[in-house]
C-alpha atoms as a PDB file:
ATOM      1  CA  UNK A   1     -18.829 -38.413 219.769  1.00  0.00           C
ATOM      2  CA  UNK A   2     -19.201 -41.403 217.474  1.00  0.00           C
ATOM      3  CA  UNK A   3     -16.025 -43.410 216.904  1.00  0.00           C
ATOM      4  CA  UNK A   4     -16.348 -43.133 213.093  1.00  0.00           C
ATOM      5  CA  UNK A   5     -15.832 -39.274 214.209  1.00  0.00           C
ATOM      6  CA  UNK A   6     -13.264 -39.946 216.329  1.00  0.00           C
ATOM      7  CA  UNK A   7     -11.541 -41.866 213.814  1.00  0.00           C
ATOM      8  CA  UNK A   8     -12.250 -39.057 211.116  1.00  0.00           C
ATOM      9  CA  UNK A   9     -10.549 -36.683 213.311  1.00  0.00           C
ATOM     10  CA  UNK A  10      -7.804 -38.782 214.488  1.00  0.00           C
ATOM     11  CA  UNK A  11      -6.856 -39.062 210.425  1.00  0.00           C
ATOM     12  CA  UNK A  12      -7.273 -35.549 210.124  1.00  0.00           C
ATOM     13  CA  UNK A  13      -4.134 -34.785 212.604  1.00  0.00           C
ATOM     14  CA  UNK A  14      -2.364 -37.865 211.216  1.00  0.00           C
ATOM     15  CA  UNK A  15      -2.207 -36.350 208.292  1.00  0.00           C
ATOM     16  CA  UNK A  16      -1.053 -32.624 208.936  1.00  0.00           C
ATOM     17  CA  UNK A  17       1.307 -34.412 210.849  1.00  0.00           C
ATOM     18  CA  UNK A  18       2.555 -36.833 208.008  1.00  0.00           C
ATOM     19  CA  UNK A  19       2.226 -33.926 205.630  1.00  0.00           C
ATOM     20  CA  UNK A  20       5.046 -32.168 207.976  1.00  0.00           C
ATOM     21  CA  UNK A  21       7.578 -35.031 207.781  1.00  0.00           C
ATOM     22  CA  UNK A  22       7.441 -34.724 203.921  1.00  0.00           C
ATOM     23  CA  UNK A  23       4.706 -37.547 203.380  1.00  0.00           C
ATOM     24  CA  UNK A  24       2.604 -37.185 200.266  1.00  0.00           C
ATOM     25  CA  UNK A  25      -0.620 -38.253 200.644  1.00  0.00           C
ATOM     26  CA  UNK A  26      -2.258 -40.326 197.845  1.00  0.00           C
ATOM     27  CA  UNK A  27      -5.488 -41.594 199.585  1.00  0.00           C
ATOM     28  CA  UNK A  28      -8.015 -41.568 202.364  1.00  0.00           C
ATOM     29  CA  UNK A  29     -10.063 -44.045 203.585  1.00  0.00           C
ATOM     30  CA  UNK A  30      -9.014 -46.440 200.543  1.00  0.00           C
ATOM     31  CA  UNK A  31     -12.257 -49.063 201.004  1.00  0.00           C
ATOM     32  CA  UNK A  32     -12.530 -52.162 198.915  1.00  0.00           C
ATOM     33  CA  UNK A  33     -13.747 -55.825 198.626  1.00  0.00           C
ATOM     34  CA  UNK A  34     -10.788 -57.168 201.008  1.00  0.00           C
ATOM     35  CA  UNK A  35     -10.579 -54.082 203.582  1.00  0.00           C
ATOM     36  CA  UNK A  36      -9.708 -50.884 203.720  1.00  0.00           C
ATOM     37  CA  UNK A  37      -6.282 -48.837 204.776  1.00  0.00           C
ATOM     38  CA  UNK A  38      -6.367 -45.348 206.316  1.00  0.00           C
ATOM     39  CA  UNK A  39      -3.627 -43.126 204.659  1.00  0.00           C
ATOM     40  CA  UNK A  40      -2.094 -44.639 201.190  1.00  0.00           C
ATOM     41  CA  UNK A  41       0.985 -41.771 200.792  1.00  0.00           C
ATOM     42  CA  UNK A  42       4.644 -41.204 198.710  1.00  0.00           C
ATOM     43  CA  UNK A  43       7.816 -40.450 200.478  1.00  0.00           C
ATOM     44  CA  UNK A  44      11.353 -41.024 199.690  1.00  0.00           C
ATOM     45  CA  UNK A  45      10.210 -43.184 196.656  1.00  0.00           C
ATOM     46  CA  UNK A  46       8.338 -45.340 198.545  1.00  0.00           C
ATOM     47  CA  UNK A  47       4.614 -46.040 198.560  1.00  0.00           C
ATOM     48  CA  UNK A  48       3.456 -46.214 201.512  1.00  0.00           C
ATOM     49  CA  UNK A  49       0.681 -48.010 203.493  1.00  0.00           C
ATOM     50  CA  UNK A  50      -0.334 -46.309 206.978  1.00  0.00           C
ATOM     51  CA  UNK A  51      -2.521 -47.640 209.577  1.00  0.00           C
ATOM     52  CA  UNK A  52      -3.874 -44.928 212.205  1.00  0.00           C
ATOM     53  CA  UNK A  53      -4.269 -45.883 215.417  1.00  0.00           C
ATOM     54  CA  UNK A  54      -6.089 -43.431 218.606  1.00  0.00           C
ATOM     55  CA  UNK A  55      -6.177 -43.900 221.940  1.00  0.00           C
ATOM     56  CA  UNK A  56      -7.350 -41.472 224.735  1.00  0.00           C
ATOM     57  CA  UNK A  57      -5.653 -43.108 227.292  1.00  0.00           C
ATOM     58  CA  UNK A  58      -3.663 -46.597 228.272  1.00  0.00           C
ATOM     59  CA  UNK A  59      -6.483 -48.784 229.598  1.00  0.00           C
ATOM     60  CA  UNK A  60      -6.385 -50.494 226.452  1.00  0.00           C
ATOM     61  CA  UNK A  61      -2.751 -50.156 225.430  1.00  0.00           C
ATOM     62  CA  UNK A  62      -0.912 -47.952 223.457  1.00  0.00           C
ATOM     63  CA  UNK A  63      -2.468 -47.328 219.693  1.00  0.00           C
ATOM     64  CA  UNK A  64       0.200 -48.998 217.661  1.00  0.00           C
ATOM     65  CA  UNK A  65      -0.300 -52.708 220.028  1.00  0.00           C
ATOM     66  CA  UNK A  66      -3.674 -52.442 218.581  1.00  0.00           C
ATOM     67  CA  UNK A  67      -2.007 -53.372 215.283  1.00  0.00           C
ATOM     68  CA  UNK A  68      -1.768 -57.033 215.521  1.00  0.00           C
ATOM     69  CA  UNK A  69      -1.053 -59.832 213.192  1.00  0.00           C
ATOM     70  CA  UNK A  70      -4.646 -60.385 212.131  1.00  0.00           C
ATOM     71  CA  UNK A  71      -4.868 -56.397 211.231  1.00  0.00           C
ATOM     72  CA  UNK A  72      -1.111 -56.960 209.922  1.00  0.00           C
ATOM     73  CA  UNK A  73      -2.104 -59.480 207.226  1.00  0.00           C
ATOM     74  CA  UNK A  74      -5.637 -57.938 206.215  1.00  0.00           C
ATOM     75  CA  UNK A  75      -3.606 -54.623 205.529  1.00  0.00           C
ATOM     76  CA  UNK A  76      -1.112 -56.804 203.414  1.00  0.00           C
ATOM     77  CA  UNK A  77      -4.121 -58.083 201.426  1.00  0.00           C
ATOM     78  CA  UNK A  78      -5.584 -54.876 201.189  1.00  0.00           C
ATOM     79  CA  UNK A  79      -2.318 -52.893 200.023  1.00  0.00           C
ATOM     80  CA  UNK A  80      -1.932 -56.212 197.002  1.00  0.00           C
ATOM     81  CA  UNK A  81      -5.533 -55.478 196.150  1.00  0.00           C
ATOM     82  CA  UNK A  82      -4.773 -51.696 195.855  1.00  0.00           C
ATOM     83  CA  UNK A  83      -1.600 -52.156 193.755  1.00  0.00           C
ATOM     84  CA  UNK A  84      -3.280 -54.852 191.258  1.00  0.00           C
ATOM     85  CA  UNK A  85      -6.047 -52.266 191.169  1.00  0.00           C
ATOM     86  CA  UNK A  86      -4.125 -49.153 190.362  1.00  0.00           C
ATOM     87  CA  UNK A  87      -1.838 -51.083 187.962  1.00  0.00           C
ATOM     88  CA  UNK A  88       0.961 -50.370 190.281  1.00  0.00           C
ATOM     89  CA  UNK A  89       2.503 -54.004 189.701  1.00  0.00           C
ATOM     90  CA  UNK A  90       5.850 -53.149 189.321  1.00  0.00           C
ATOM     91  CA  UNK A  91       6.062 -50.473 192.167  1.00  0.00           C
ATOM     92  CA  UNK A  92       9.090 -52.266 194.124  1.00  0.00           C
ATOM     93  CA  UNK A  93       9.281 -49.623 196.940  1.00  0.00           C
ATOM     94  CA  UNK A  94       6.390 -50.084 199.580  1.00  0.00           C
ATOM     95  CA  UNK A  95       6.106 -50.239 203.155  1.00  0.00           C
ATOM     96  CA  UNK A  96       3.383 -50.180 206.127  1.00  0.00           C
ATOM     97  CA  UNK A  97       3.547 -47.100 208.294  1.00  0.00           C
ATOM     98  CA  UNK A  98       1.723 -47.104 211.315  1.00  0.00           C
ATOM     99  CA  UNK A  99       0.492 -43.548 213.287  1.00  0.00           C
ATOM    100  CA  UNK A 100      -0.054 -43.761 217.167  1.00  0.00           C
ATOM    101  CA  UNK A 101      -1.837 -41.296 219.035  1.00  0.00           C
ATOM    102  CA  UNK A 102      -2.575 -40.620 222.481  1.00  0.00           C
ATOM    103  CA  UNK A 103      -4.466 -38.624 224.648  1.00  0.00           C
ATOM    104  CA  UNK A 104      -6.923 -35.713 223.761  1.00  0.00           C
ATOM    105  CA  UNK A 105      -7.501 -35.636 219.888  1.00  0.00           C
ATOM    106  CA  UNK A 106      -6.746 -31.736 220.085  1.00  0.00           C
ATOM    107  CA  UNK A 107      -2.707 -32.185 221.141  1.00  0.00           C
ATOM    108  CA  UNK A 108      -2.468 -35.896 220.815  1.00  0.00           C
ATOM    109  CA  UNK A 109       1.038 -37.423 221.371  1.00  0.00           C
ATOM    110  CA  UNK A 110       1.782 -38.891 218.152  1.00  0.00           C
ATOM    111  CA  UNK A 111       4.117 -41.597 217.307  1.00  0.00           C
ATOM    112  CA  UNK A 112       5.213 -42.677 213.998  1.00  0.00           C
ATOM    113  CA  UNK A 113       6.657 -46.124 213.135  1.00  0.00           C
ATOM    114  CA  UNK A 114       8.491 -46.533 210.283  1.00  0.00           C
ATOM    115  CA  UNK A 115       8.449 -49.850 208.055  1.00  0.00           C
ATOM    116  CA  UNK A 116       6.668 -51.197 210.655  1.00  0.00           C
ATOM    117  CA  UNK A 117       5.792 -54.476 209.843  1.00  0.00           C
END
């Protein structure tokens, strides 16, 4: 399996999963000149900005270290672009989510971080 499939998949259980801690999801895959962020959702009055990250095992780390600065600041960018874009400029409430997942895609431990960065 590809690891666009993967990654399809991985979003696919990120989001039942969101969905059943009362996230509201807004977008998929939201792809544009600056970058692109995985899950764009509402909860609590917030918008919120999630990165999802899969791992089948550690011998790269857990999912969520895989978020670095770099990735950090693109998604920043990306989340800017998407609120000048949607005319969202005076949403005040926003924060960046990030999913963790580990081990076999079918009953993946999943971690959630909240406000993460």
């Amino acid at each position: 399996m590809n690891k666009r499939k993967i990654g399809g998949i991985g979003e696919d259980v990120a989001v039942k999963f969101l969905e059943s801690k009362g996230y509201n999801i807004v977008e998929r895959n939201f792809d544009c000149t600056v970058g692109e962020i995985d899950i764009i959702a509402r909860k609590d009055g917030y918008l919120v900005f999630i990165e999802v990250k899969y791992r089948k095992n550690l011998s790269y780390g857990y999912p969520v270290e895989a978020v670095t600065y770099s990735k950090q600041k693109n998604i920043r960018r990306v989340a800017t672009w998407y609120i000048k874009y949607k005319n969202l400029i005076f949403e005040k409430n926003f924060r960046f989510d990030v999913v963790g997942m580990l081990g076999e895609l079918e009953h993946p431990t999943i971690s959630l971080i909240e406000n993460a960065f």
